[in-house]
Protein backbone atom coordinates (compact mmCIF):
# COMPACT_ATOMS: atom_id res chain seq x y z
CA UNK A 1 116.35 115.63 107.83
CA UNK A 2 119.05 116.98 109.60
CA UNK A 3 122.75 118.87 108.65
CA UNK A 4 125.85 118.10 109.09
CA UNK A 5 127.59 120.35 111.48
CA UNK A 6 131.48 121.18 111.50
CA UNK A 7 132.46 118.50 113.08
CA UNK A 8 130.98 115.73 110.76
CA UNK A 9 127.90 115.42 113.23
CA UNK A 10 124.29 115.32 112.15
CA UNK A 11 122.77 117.87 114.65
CA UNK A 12 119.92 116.51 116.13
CA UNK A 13 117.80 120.33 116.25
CA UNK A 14 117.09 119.70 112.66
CA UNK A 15 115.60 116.58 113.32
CA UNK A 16 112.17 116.85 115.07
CA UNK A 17 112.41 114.91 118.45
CA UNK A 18 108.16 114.20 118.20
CA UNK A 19 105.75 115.17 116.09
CA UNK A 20 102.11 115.61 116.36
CA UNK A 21 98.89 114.94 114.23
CA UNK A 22 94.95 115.69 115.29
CA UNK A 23 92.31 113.96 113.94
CA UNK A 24 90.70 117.14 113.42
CA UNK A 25 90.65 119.33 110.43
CA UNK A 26 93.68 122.08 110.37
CA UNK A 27 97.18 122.72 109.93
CA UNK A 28 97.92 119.64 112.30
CA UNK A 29 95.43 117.93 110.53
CA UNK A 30 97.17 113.88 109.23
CA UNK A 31 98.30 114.37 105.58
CA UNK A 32 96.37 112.68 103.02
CA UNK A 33 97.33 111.61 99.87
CA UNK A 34 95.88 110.62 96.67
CA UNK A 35 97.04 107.24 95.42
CA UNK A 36 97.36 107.26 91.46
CA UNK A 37 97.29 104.03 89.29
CA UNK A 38 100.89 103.27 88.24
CA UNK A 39 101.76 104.57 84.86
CA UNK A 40 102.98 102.71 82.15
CA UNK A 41 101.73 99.07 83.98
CA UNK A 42 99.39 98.18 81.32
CA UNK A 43 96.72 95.80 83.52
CA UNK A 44 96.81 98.47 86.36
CA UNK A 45 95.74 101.30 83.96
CA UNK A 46 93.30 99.79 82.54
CA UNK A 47 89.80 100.58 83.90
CA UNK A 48 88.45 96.94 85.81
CA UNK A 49 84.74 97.68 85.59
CA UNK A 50 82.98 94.52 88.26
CA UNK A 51 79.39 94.29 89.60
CA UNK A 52 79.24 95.25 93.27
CA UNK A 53 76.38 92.62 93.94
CA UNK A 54 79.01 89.73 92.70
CA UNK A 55 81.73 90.95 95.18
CA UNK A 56 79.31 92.07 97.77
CA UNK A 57 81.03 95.45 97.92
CA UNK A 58 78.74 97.88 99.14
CA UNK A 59 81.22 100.84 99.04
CA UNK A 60 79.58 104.07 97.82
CA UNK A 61 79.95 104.43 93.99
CA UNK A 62 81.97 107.60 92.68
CA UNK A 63 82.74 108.68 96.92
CA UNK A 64 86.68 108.87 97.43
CA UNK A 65 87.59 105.37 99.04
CA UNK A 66 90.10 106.13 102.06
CA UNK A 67 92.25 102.88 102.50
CA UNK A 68 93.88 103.89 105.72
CA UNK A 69 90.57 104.14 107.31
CA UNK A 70 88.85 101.11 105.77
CA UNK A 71 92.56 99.35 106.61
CA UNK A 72 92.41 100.52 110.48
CA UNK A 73 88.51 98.91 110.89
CA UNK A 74 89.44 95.88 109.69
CA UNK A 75 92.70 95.73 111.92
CA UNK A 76 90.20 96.85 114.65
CA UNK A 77 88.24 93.78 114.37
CA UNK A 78 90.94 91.32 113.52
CA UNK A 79 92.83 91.90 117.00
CA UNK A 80 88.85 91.97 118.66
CA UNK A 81 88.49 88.46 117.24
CA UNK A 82 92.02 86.74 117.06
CA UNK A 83 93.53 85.82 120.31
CA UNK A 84 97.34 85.69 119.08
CA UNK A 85 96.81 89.85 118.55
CA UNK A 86 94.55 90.51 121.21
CA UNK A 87 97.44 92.65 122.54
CA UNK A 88 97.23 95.20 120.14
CA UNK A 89 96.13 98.44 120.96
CA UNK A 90 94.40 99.63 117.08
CA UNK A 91 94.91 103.75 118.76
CA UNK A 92 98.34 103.33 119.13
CA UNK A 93 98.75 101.97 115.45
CA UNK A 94 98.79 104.44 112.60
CA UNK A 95 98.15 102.97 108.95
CA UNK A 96 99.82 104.88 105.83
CA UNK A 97 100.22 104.22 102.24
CA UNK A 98 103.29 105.16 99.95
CA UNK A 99 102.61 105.16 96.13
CA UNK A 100 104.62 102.40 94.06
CA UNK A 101 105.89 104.23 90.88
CA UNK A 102 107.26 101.40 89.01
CA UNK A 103 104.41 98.48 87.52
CA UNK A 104 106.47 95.73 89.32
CA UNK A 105 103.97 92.63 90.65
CA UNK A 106 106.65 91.68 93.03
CA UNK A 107 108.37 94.26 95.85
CA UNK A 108 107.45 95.21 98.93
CA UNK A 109 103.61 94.98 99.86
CA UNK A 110 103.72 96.55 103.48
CA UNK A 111 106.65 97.36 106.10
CA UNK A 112 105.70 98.06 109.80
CA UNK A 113 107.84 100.35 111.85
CA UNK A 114 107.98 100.28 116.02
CA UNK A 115 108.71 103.90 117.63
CA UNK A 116 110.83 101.52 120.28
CA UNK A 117 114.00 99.96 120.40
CA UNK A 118 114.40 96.97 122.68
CA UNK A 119 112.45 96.28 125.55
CA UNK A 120 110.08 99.54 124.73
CA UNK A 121 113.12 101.82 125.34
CA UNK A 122 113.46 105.35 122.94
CA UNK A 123 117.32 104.91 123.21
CA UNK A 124 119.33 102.42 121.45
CA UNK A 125 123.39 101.94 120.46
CA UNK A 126 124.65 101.19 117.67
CA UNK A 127 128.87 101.15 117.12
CA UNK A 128 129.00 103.09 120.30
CA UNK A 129 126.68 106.05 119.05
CA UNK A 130 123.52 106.44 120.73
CA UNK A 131 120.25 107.03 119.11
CA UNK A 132 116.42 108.28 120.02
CA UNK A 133 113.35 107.51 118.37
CA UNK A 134 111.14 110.03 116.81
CA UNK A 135 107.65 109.88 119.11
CA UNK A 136 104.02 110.32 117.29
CA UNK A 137 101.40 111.75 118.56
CA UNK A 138 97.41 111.93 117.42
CA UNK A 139 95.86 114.48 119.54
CA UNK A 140 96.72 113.20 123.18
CA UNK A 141 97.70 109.34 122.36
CA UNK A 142 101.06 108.66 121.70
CA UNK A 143 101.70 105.88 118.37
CA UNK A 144 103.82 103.30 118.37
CA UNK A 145 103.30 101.41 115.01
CA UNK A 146 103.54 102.70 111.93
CA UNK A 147 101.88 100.25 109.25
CA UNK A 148 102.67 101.51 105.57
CA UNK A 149 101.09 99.80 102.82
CA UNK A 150 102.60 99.80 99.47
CA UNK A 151 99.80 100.94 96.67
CA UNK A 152 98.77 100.19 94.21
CA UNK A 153 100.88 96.92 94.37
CA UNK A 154 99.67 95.46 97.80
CA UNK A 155 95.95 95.85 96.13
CA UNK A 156 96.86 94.10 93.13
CA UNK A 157 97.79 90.94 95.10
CA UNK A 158 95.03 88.20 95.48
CA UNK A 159 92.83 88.46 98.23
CA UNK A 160 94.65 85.77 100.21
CA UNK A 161 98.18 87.31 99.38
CA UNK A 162 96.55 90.34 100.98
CA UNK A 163 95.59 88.79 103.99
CA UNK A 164 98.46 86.93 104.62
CA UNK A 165 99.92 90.29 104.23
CA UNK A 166 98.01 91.88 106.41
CA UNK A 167 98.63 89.43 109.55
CA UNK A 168 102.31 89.14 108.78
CA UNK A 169 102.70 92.65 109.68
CA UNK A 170 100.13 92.63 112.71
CA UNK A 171 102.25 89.61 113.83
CA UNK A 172 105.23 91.40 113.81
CA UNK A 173 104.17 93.70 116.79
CA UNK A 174 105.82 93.26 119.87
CA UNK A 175 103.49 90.96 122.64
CA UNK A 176 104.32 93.40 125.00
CA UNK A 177 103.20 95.65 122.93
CA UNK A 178 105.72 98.67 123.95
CA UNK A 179 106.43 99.78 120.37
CA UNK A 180 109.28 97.28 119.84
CA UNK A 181 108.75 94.69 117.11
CA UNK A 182 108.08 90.48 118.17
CA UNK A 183 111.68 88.90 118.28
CA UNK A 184 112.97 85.34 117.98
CA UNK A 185 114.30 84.13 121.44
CA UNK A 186 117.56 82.23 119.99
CA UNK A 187 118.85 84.61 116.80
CA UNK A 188 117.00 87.74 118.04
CA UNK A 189 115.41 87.93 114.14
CA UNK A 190 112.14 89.00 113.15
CA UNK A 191 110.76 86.16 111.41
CA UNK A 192 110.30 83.51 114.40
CA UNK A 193 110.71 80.06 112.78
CA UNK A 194 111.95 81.51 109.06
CA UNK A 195 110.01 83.29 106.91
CA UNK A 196 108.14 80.16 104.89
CA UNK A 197 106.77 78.76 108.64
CA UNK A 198 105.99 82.26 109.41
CA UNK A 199 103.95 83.07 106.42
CA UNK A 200 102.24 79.64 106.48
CA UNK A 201 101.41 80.69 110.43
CA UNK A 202 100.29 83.85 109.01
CA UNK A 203 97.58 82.12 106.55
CA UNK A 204 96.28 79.82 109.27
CA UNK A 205 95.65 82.63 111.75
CA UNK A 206 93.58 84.53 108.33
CA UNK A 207 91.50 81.62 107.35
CA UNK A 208 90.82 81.11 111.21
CA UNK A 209 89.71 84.97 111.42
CA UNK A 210 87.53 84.55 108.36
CA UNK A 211 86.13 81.02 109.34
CA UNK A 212 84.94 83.27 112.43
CA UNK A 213 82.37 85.18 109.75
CA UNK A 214 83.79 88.68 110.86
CA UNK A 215 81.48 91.50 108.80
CA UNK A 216 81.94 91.27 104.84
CA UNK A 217 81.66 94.56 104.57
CA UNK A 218 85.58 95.26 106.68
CA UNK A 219 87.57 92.80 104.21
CA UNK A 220 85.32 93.25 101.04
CA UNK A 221 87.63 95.92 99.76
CA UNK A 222 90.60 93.78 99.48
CA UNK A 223 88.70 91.39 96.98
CA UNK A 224 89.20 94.13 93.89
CA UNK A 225 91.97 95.28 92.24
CA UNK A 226 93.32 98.87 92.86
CA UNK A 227 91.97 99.74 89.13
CA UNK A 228 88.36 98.26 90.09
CA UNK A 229 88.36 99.87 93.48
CA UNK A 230 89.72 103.46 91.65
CA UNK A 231 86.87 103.03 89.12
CA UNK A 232 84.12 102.22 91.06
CA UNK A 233 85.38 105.34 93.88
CA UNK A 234 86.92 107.47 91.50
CA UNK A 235 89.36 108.38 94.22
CA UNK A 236 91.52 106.89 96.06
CA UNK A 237 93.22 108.18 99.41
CA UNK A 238 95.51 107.29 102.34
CA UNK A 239 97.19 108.73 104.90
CA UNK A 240 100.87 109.95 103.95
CA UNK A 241 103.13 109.54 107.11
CA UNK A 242 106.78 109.13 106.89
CA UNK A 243 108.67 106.28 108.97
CA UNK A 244 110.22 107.26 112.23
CA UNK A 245 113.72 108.37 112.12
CA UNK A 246 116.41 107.24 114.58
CA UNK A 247 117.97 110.72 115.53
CA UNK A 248 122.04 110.30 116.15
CA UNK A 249 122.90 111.93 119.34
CA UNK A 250 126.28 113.60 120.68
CA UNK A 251 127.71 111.76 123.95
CA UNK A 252 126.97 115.38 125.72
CA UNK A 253 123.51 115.47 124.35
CA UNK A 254 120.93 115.10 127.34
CA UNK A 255 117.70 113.45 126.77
């Protein structure tokens, strides 16, 4: 973050203007984390043994499960298959998680971030300030989602919680697809038609991706709890990215 200088003013050096990831092992490698069961939640802690036949789960026993990944190939397919997304570009979209500490069913499940204001633009104002929007980068393609899923709470959600979930986020991306986020015409809000007709949009668009027979394998994850997918993997990992940051600039600062 950055400092406040003499004059009140958070100077923007301390703030990185971009910052960039490979793919590759190294120092710019993305940072993975380990996601931990939540203590003191007593269901969640508990271990959720299941028989991998029943769920036709065919994820490697006792070899770290990486959400992000698994997360990104099934986002892959769902805009391949699902008109309403086809505008999605899955290499510009970066998938995190965050841990949830406390054992709370309820909360946030996922939040996704655009690295645009309006229109695609990097500069916005807000009370007459101006502000710029941190860029990502993975090796030489720019991001401009950032899709963060909540864990282990999203996981302990039902599989069609999960994939209404999942779409309400996707749906929230721009159709222009210029790192802005889809707004309502009339009140300029996120949720186009309130959030109950949104959501119930959202489960008709899942059940018409499934009713397409996409690959078991991509969604088979999301049928087991975080405890059953920790036990049968023994590990599991995502990638740990924070949201972008709108940097306050100076009138005199030149972008």
């Amino acid at each position: 973050m950055g400092r406040l200088a003499e004059n009140g003013r958070m100077e923007v050096s301390q703030i990185p203007l971009e910052i960039r990831w490979s793919w590759a092992a190294g120092p710019q490698a993305l940072p993975t984390r380990t996601i931990e069961a939540t203590q003191g939640r007593r269901e969640a802690s508990l271990p959720a043994p299941f028989h991998a036949a029943l769920y036709r789960y065919e994820g490697r026993h006792d070899e770290p499960f990486h959400f992000s990944e698994s997360m990104h190939r099934l986002i892959s397919d769902i805009v391949a298959r699902c008109p309403v997304l086809s505008h999605i570009d899955p290499r510009r979209l970066l998938v995190g998680c965050n841990r949830v500490r406390n054992g709370k069913r309820r909360g946030i499940m996922a939040r996704i971030a655009g690295l645009r204001q309006r229109n695609g633009c990097l500069l916005s104002s807000r009370q007459g300030r101006r502000y710029l929007v941190q860029r990502y980068w993975i090796d030489d393609i720019e991001i401009l989602y950032v899709l963060v899923f909540y864990l282990p709470r999203f996981q302990d959600q039902s599989f069609d919680e999960k994939m209404i979930t999942l779409f309400h986020e996707l749906y929230h991306i721009s159709p222009d697809s210029d790192g802005d986020l889809r707004r309502c015409p009339d009140t300029d809000r996120f949720h186009v038609g309130g959030r109950k007709s949104y959501d119930a949009l959202m489960a008709s668009l899942a059940r018409e991706y499934l009713q397409g027979r996409p690959d078991p394998s991509l969604h088979a994850f999301l049928r087991l709890n975080f405890a059953q997918l920790q036990h049968w993997h023994g590990q599991v990992l995502g990638y740990s990215v924070p949201l972008p940051k709108l940097i306050p600039l100076d009138v005199e600062d030149q972008v």
